[in-house]
Protein backbone atom coordinates (compact mmCIF):
# COMPACT_ATOMS: atom_id res chain seq x y z
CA UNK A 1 16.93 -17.78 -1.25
CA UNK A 2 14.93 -18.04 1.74
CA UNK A 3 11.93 -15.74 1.46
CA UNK A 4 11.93 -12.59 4.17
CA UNK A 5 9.11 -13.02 6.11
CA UNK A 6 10.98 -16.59 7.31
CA UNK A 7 13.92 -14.73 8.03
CA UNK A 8 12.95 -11.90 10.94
CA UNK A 9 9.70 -9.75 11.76
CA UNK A 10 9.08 -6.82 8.96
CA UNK A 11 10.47 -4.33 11.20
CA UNK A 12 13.39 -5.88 11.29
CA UNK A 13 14.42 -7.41 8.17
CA UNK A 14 13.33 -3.98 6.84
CA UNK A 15 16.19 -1.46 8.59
CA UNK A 16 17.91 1.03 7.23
CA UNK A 17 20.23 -0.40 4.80
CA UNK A 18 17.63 -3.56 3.52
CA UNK A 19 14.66 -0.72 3.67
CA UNK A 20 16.41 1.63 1.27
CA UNK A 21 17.67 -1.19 -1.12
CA UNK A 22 14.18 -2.61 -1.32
CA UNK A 23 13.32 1.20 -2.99
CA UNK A 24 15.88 1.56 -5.05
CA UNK A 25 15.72 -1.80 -7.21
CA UNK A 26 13.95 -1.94 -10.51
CA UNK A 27 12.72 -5.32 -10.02
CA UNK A 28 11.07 -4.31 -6.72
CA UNK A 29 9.79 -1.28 -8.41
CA UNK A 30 8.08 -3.08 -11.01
CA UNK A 31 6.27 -5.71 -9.46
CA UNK A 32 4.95 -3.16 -7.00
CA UNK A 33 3.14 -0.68 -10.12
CA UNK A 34 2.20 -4.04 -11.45
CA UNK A 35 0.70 -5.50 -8.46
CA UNK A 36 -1.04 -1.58 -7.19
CA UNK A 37 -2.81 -1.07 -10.83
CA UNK A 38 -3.90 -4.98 -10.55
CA UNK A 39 -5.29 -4.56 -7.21
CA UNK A 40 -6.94 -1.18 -8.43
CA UNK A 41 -8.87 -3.33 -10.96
CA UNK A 42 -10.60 -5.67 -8.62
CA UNK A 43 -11.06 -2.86 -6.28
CA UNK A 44 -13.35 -1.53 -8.99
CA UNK A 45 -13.44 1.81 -7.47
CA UNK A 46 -16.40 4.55 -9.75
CA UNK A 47 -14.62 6.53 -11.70
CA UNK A 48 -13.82 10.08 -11.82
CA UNK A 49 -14.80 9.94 -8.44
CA UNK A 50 -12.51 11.14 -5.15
CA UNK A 51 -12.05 8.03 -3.27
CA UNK A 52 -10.01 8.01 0.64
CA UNK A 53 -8.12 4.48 0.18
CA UNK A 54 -6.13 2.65 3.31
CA UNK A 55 -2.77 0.86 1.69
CA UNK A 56 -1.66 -1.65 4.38
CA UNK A 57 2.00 -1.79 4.68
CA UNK A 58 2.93 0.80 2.54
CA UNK A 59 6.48 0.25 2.61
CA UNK A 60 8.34 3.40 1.56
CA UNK A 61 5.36 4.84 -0.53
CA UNK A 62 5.89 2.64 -3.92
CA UNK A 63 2.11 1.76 -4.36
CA UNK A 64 1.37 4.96 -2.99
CA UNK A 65 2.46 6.76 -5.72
CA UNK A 66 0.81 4.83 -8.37
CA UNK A 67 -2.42 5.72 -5.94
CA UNK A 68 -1.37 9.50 -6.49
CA UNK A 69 -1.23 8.96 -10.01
CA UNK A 70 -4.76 7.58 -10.52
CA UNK A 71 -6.37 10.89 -8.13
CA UNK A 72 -6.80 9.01 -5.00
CA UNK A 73 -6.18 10.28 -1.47
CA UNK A 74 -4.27 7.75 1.03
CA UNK A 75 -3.25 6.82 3.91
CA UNK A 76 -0.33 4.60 4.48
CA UNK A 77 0.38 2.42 7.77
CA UNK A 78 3.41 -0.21 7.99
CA UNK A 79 5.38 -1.47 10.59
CA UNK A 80 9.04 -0.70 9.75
CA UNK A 81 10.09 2.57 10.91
CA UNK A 82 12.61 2.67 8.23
CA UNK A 83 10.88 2.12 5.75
CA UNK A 84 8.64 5.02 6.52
CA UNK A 85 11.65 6.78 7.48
CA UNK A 86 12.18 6.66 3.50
CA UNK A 87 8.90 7.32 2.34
CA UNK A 88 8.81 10.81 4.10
CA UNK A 89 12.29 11.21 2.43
CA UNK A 90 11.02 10.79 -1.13
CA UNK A 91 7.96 13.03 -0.11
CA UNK A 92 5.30 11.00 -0.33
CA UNK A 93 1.34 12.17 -0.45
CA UNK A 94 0.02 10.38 2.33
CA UNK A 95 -0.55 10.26 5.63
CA UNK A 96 2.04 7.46 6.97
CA UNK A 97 1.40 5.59 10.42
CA UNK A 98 3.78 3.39 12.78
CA UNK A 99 1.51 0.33 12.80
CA UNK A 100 1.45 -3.40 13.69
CA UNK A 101 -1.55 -4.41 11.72
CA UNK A 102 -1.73 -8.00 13.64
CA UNK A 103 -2.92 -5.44 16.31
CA UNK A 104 -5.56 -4.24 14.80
CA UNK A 105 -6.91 -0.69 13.78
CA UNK A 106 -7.87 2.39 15.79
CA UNK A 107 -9.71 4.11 13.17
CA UNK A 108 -12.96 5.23 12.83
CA UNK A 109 -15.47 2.98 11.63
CA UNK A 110 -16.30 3.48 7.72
CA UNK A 111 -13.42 5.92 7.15
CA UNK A 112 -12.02 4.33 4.31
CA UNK A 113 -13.42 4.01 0.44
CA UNK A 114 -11.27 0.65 0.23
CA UNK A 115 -8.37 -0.83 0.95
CA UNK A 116 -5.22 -2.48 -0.80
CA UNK A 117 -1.74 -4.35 0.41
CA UNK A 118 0.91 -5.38 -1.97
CA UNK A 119 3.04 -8.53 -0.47
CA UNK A 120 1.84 -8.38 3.21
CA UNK A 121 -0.68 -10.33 4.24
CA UNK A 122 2.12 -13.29 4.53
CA UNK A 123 4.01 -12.05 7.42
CA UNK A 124 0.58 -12.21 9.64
CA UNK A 125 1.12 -15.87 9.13
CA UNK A 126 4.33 -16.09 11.19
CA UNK A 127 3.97 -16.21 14.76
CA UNK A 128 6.69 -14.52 16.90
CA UNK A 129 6.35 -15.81 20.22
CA UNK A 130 4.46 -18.77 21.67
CA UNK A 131 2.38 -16.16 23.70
CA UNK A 132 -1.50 -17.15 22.17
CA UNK A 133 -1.80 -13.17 21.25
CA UNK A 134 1.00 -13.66 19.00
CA UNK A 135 -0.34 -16.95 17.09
CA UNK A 136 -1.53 -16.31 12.81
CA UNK A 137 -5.48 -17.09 13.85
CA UNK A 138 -5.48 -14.34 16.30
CA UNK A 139 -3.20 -11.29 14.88
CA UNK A 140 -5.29 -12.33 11.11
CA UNK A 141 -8.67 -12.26 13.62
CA UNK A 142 -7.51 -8.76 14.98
CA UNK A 143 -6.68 -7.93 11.57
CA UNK A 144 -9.79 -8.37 9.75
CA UNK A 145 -12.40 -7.23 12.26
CA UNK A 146 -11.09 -3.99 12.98
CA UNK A 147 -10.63 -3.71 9.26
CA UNK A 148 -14.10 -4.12 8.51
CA UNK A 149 -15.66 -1.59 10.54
CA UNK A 150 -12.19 1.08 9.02
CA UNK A 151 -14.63 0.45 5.71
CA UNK A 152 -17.60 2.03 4.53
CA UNK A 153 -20.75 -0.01 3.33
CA UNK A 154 -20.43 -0.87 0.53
CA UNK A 155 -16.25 -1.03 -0.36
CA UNK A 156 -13.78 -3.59 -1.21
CA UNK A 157 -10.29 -4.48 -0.38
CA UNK A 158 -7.86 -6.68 -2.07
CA UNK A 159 -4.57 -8.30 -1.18
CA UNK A 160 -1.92 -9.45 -3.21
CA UNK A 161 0.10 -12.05 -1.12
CA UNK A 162 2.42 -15.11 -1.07
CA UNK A 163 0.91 -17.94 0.48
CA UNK A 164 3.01 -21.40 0.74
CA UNK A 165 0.20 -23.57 1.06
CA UNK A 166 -3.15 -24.26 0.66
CA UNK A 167 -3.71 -24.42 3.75
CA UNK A 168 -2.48 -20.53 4.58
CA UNK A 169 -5.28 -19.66 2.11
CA UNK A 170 -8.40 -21.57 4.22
CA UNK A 171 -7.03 -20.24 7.27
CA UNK A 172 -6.93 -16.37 5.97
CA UNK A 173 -10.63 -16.90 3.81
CA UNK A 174 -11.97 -18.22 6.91
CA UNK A 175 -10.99 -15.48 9.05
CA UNK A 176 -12.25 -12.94 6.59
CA UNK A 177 -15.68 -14.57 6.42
CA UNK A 178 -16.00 -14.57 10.06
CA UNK A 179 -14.98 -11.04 10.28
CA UNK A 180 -17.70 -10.23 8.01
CA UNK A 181 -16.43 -10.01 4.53
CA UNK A 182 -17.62 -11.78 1.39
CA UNK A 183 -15.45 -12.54 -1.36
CA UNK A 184 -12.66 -14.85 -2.32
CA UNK A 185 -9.17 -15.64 -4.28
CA UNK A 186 -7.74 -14.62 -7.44
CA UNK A 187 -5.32 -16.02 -9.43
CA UNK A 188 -3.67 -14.44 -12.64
CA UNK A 189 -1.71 -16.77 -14.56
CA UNK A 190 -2.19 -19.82 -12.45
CA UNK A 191 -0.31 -21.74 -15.12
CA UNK A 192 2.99 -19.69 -14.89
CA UNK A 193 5.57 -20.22 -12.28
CA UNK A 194 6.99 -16.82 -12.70
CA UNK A 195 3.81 -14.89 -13.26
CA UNK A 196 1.78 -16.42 -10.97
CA UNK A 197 -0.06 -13.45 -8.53
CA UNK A 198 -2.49 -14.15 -5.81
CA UNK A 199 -5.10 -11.98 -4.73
CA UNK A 200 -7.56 -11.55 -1.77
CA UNK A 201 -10.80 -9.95 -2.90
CA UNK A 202 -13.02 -8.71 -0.14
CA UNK A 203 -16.43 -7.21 -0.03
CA UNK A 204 -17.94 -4.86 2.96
CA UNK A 205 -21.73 -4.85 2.73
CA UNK A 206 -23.33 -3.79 -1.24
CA UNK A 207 -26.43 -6.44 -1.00
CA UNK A 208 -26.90 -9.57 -1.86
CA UNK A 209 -23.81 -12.18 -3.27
CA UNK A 210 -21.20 -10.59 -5.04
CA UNK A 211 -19.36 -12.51 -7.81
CA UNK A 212 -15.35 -12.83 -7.41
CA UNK A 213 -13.81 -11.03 -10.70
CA UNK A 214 -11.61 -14.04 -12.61
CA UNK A 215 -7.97 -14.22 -12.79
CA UNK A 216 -5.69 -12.90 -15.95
CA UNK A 217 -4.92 -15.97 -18.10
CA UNK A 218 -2.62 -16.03 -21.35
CA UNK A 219 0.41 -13.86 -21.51
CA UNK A 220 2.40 -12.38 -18.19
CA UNK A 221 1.91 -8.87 -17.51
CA UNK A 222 2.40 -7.03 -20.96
CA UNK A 223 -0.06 -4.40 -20.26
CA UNK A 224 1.18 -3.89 -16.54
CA UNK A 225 4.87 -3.80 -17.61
CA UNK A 226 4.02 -1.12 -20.63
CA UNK A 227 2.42 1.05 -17.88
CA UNK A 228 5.68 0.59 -15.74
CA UNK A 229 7.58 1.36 -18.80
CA UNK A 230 5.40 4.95 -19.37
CA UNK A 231 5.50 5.99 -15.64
CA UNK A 232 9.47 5.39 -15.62
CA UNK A 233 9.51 7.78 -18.82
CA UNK A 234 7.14 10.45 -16.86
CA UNK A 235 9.55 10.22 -14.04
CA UNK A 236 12.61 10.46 -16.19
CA UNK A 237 10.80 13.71 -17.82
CA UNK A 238 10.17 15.44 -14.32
CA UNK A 239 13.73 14.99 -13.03
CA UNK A 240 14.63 16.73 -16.73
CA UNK A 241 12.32 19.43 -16.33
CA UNK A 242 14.04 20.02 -12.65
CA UNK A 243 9.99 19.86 -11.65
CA UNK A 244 8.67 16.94 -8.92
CA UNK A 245 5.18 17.38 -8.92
CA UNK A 246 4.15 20.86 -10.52
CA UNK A 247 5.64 24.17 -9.71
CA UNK A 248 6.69 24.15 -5.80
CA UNK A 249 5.25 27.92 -5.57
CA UNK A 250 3.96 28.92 -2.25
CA UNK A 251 0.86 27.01 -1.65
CA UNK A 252 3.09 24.02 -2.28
CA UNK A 253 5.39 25.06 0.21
CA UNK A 254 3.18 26.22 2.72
CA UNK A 255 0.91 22.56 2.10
CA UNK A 256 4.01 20.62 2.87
CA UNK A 257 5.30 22.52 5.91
CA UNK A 258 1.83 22.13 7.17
CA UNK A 259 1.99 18.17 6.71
CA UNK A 260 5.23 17.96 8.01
CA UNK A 261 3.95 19.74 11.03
CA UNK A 262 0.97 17.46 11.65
CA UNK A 263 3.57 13.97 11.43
CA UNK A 264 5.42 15.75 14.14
CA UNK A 265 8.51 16.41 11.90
CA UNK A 266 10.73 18.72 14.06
CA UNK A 267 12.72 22.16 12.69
CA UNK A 268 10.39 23.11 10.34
CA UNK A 269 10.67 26.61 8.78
CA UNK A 270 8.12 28.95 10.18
CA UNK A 271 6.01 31.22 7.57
CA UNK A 272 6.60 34.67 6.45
CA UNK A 273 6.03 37.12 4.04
CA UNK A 274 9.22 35.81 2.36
CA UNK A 275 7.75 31.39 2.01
CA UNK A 276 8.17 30.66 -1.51
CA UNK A 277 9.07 33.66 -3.20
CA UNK A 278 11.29 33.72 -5.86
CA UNK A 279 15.24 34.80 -4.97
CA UNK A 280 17.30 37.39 -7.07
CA UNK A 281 19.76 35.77 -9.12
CA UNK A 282 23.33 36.22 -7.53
CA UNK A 283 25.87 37.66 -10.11
């Protein structure tokens, strides 16, 4: 099966139908929780500490609930307007943008704690036109300067991807390092067809040379999968309880009308006296 990103640009392999069937699957599910807490590892983040954190191409807001989980705020860009389309369907905690990230990034400089992307960086390898803007070495130039000044001095950010070659992994390191990052490659379970997981581990700033963390080794994924296996169970106990994410009492209510408002969601209920208080039973 030909892999997508060989198949048509991200924002339009992922439509409607392909956008919401990529959510729904299991498999997809768990390699995403797997691949978000790995790439929360190397990002080596202080804990019990608030932390802002960019996740480019955030898809439908899979990684960005595992970022929920762990206390961290987010924002989310991608270029697939369906796929965001779903993520503000499932209610998702970020802030989601409409971007093309071989464009670059209008944010301001050192706005972000970090950074992560989950099974992205690939499709910045494919050019779409013959036009020179369009070609990998410029979108992945684009990419990774205006990236570095998003992040604050010190930070990291780390990429899971698919390369096919060797070759796709000079050309993105070498980018990087011009842009200005330090850093380098991961690879758990480089002996394992199946398992196999590469990683891009970058470094803003911090002082002097810092050492890329080493790849997993020995056997795939047990610890990842058991912590897909505990979040599916917290999930399954929420839709139980008939409770998403606490009690949806009025500051709930009134905090998600209010985000709605600022994405420029239209029809939203105005407030009153009456926003989120509880209804008389009907006999």
């Amino acid at each position: 099966m030909s892999r997508p990103e060989f198949i048509a640009p991200p924002e339009i392999y992922y439509g409607d139908t392909e956008a919401r069937k990529y959510t729904q699957s299991t498999r997809i599910q768990q390699i995403q929780v797997d691949m978000t807490y790995r790439a929360l590892e190397l990002l080596n983040l202080p804990h019990d500490q608030p932390a802002f954190l960019l996740d480019i191409g955030c898809g439908s807001g899979l990684s960005g609930e595992i970022l929920d989980e762990a206390g961290y705020h987010w924002v989310g860009v991608d270029i697939a307007p369906s796929m965001l389309e779903v993520a503000l369907e499932r209610e998702v905690e970020g802030d989601l943008f409409l971007q093309d990230i071989g464009q670059g990034f209008g944010f301001r400089p050192g706005s972000f704690d970090g950074a992560i992307s989950i099974s992205v960086l690939q499709w910045l390898l494919n050019a779409e036109t013959s036009h020179p803007t369009s070609s990998p070495p410029h979108r992945l130039t684009r990419f990774f300067t205006t990236l570095h000044s998003a992040l604050r001095n010190p930070s990291r950010a780390v990429f899971q991807f698919y390369p096919s070659s060797d070759d796709q992994i000079q050309l993105i390191t070498s980018i990087a390092q011009k842009a200005g990052f330090g850093g380098g490659i991961v690879v758990d379970y480089p002996n394992s067809n199946k398992a196999k997981k590469v990683f891009l581990c970058l470094y803003v700033g911090g002082g002097g040379i810092q050492q890329v963390p080493q790849g997993l080794e020995g056997d795939e994924e047990v610890e990842s999968t058991a912590k897909f296996e505990r979040r599916r169970d917290r999930e399954r106990q929420r839709a139980n309880s008939g409770n998403r994410k606490s009690v949806k009492d009025r500051n709930w209510i009134l905090k998600k009308k209010e985000l709605y408002r600022k994405r420029g969601k239209e029809e939203v209920p105005r407030d009153s006296k009456y926003t989120g208080r509880k209804r008389r039973p009907v006999f």
